[in-house]
Structures are given as structure tokens and as C-alpha cells.
N, C-alpha and C. Protein backbone atom coordinates (compact mmCIF):
# COMPACT_ATOMS: atom_id res chain seq x y z
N UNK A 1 -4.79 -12.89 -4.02
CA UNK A 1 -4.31 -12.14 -2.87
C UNK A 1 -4.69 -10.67 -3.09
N UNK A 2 -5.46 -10.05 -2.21
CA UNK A 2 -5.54 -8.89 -2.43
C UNK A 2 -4.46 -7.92 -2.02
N UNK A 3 -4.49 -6.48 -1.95
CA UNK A 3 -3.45 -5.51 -1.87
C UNK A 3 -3.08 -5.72 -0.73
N UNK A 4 -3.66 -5.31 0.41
CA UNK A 4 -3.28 -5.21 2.08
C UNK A 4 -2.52 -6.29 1.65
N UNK A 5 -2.75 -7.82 1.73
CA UNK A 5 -2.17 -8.80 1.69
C UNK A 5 -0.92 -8.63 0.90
N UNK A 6 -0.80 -8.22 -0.20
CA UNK A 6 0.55 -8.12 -1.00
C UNK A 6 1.54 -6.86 -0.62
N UNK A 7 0.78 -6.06 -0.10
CA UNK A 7 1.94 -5.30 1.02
C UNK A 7 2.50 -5.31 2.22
N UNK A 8 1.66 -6.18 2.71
CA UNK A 8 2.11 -6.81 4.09
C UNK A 8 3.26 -7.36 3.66
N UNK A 9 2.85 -8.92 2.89
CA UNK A 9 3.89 -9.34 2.33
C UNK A 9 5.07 -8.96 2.27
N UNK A 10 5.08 -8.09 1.22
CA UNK A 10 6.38 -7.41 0.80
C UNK A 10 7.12 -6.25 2.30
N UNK A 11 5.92 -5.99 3.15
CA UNK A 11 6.63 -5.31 4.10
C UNK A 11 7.46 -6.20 4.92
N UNK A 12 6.87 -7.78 5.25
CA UNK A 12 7.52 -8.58 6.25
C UNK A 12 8.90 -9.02 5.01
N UNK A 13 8.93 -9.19 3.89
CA UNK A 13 10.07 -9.23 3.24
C UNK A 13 10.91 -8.78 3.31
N UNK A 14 10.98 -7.31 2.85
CA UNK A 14 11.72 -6.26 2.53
C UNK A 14 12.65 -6.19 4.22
N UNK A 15 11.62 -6.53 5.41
CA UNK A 15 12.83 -6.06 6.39
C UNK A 15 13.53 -7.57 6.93
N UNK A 16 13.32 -8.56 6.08
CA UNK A 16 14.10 -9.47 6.36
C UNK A 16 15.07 -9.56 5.62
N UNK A 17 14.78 -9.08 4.06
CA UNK A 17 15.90 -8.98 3.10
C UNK A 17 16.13 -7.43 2.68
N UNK A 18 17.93 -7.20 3.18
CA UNK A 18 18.17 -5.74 2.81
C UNK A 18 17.94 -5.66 1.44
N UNK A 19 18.38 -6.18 0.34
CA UNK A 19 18.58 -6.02 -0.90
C UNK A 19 17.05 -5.81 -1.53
N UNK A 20 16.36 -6.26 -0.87
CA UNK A 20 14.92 -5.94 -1.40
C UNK A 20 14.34 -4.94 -1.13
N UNK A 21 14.80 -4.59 0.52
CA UNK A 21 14.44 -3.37 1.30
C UNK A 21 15.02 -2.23 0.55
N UNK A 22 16.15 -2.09 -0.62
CA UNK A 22 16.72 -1.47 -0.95
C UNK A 22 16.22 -1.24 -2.25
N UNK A 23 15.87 -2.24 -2.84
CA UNK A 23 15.18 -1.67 -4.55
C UNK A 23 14.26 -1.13 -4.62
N UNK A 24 13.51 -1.53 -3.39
CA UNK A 24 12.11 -0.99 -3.25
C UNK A 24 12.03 0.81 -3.13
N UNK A 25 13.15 0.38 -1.95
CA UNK A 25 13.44 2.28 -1.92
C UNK A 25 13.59 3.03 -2.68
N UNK A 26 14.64 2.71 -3.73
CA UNK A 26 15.29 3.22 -5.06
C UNK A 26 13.95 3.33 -5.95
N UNK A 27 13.28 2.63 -5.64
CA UNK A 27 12.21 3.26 -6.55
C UNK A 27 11.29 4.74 -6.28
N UNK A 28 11.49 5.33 -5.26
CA UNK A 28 11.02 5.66 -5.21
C UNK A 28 11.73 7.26 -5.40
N UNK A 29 13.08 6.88 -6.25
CA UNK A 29 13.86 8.47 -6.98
C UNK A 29 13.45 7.78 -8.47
N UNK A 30 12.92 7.10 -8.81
CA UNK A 30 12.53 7.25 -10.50
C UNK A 30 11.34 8.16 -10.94
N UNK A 31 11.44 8.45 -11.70
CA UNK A 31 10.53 9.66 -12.46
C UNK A 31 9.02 9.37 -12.41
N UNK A 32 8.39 8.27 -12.08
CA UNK A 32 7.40 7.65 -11.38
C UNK A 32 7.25 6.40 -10.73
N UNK A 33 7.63 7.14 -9.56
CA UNK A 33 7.60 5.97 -8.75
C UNK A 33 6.98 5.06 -8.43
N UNK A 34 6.23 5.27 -8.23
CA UNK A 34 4.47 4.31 -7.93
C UNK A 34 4.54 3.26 -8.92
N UNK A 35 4.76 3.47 -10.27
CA UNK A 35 4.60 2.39 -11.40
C UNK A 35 6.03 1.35 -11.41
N UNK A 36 7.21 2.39 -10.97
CA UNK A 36 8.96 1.51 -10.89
C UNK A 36 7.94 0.32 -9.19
N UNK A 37 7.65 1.31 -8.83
CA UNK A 37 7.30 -0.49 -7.14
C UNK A 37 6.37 -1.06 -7.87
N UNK A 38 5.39 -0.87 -8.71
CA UNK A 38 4.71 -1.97 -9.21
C UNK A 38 5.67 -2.85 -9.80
N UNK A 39 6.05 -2.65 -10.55
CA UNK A 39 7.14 -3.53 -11.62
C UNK A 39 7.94 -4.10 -10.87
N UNK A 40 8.53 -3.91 -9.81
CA UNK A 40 9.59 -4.39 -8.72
C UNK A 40 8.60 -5.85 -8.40
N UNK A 41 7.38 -5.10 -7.55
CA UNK A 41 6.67 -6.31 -7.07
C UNK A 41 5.97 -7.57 -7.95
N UNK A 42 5.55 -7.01 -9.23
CA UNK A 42 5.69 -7.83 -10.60
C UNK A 42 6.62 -8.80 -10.45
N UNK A 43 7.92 -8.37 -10.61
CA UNK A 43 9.07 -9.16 -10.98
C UNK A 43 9.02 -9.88 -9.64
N UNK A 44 8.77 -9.52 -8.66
CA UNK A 44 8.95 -10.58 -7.29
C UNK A 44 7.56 -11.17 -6.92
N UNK A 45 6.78 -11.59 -8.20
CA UNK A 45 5.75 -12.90 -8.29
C UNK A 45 4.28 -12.15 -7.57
N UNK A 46 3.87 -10.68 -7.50
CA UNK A 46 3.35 -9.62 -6.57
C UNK A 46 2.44 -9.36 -7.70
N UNK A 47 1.09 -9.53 -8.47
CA UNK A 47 0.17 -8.98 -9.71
C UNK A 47 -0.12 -7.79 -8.62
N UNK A 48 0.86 -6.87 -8.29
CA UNK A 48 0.00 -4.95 -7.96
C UNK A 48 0.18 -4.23 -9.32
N UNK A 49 -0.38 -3.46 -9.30
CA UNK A 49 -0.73 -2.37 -9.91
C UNK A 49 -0.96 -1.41 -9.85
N UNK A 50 -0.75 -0.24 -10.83
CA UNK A 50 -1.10 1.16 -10.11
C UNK A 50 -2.48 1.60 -9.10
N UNK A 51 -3.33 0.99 -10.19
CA UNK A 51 -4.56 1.28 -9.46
C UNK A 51 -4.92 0.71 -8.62
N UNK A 52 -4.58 -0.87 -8.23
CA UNK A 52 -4.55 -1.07 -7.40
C UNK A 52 -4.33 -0.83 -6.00
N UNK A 53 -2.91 0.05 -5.81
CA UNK A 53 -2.38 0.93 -4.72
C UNK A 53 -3.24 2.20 -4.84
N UNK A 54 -3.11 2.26 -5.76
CA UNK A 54 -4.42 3.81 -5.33
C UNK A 54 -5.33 3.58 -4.96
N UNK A 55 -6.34 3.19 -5.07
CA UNK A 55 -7.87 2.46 -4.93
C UNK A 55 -7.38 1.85 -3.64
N UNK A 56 -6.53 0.82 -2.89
CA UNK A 56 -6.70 0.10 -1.74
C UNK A 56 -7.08 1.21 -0.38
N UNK A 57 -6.73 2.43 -0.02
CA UNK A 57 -6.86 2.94 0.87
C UNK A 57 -8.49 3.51 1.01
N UNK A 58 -8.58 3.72 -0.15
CA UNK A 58 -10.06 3.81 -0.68
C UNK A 58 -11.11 3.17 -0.09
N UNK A 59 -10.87 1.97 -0.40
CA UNK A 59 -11.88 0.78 0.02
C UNK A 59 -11.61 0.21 0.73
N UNK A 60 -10.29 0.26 1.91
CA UNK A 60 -10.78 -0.02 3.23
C UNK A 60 -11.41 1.30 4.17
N UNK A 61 -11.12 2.54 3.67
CA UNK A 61 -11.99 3.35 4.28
C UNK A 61 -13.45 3.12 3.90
N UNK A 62 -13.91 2.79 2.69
CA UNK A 62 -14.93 2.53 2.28
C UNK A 62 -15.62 1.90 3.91
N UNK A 63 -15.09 0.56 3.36
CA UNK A 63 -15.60 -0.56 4.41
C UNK A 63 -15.84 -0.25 5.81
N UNK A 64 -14.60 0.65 6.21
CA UNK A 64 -14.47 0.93 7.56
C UNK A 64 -16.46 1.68 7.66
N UNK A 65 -15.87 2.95 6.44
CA UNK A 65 -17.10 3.56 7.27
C UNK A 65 -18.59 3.09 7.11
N UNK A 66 -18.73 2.09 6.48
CA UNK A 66 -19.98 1.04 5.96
C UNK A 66 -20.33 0.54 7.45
N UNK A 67 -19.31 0.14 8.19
CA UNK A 67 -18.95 -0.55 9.51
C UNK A 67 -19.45 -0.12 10.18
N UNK A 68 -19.72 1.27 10.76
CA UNK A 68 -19.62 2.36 11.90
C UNK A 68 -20.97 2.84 11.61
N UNK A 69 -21.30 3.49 12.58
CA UNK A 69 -22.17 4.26 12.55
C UNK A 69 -23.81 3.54 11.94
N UNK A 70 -23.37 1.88 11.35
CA UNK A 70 -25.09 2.25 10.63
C UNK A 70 -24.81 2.21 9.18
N UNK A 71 -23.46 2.63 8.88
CA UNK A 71 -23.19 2.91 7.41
C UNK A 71 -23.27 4.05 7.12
N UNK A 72 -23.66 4.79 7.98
CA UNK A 72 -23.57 6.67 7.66
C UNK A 72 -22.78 7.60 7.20
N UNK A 73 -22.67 8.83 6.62
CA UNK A 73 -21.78 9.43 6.45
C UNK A 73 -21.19 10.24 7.61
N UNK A 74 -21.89 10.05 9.16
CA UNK A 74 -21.27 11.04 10.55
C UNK A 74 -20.49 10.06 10.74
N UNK A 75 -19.20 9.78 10.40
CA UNK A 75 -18.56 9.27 11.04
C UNK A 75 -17.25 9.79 11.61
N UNK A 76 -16.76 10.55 12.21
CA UNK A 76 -16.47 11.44 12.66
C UNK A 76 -14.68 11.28 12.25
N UNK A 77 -14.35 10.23 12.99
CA UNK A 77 -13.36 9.34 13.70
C UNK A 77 -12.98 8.96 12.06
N UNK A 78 -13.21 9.27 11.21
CA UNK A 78 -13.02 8.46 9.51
C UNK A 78 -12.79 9.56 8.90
N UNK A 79 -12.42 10.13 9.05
CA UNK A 79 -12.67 11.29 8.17
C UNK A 79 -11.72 11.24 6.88
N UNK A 80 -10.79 10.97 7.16
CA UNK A 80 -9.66 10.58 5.96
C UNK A 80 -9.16 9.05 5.25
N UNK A 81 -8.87 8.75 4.48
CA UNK A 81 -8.19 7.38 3.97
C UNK A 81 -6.87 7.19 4.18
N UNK A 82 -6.61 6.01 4.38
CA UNK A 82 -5.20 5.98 4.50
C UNK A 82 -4.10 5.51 3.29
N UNK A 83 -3.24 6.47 3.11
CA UNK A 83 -2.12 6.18 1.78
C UNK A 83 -1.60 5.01 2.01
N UNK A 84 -1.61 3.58 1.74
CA UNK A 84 -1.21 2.15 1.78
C UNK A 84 0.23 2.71 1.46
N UNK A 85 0.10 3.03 0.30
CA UNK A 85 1.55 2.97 -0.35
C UNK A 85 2.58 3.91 0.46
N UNK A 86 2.50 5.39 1.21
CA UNK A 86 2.97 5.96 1.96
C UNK A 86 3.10 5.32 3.52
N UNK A 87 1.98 4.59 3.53
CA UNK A 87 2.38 3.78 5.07
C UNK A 87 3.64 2.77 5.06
N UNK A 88 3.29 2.10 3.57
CA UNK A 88 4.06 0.72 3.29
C UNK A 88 5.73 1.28 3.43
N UNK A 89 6.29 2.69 3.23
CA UNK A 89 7.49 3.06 3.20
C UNK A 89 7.71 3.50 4.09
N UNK A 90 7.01 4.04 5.10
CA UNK A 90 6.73 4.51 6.35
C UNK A 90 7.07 3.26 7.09
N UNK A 91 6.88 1.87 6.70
CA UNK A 91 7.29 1.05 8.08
C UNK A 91 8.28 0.14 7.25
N UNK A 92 9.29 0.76 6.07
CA UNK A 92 10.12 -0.01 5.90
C UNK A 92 11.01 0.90 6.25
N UNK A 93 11.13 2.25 6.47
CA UNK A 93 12.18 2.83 6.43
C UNK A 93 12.48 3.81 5.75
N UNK A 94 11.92 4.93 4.95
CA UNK A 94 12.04 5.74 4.00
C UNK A 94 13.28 6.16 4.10
């Protein structure tokens, strides 16, 4: 399963189950957060990883802009990547 897929996941989870919706959050007052939600999603059967979440926004912008244009670098409309991991809390609820 790749990342998108294992955050989706955990996004359609988390808002069906509060208690999950809730650890997840809490992770994100530990002293590094990013690595406490890996370990969360670890423990809930989820192989993410740091780099994994870093790198995913990466390489669907990658792809996107491979897509467009020809594969060019004018792609206007692309200009930025998107934070997976900031979206993923963004549609559970921060």
C-alpha cells in the first residue's frame, strides 16, 4: 500500500473512530511529531514512515508535473507540492 493509500485510510478511520481521531491528534504536541504519527500508524498495522510522509507530496507533484505540459518545467498551475501530512490533519480536524 502506498502513502496516499495509507492516509486515506487512516483519514476514513480516524473520523469514524473518535479515540483514534484523538491519538492521532495528541501526537502532534510531542516533541516530534511526525515520527509519534508514524509509530501510532505502525502500531495500527500502517508500515509509514518518516520519509515516507515527507517524500509523498514530492512525488505526486513529481508525477503531476511529468503529466502536464509535455513533462516540462512551465507548468504554471504546479508550482508548489502538497504537505500530505498537513492536509491529512487538515481534514481530520486539527
Amino acid at each position: 500500500m502506498d502513502t496516499l493509500s495509507i492516509l486515506d485510510d487512516l483519514q476514513k478511520a480516524a473520523l469514524k473512530n473518535e479515540e483514534l481521531r484523538q491519538q492521532l491528534l495528541e501526537t502532534r504536541k510531542e516533541a516530534n511529531p511526525l515520527s509519534a504519527f508514524c509509530r501510532v500508524c505502525r502500531e495500527r498495522g500502517y508500515m509509514l514512515y518518516e520519509m515516507d510522509v515527507l517524500t509523498a507530496g514530492e512525488e505526486f507533484h513529481a508525477a503531476m508535473k511529468r503529466s502536464t505540459n509535455g513533462g516540462g518545467e512551465n507548468s504554471p498551475k504546479l508550482e508548489e507540492q502538497d504537505d500530505f501530512y498537513e492536509l491529512f490533519f487538515a481534514s481530520i480536524g486539527k
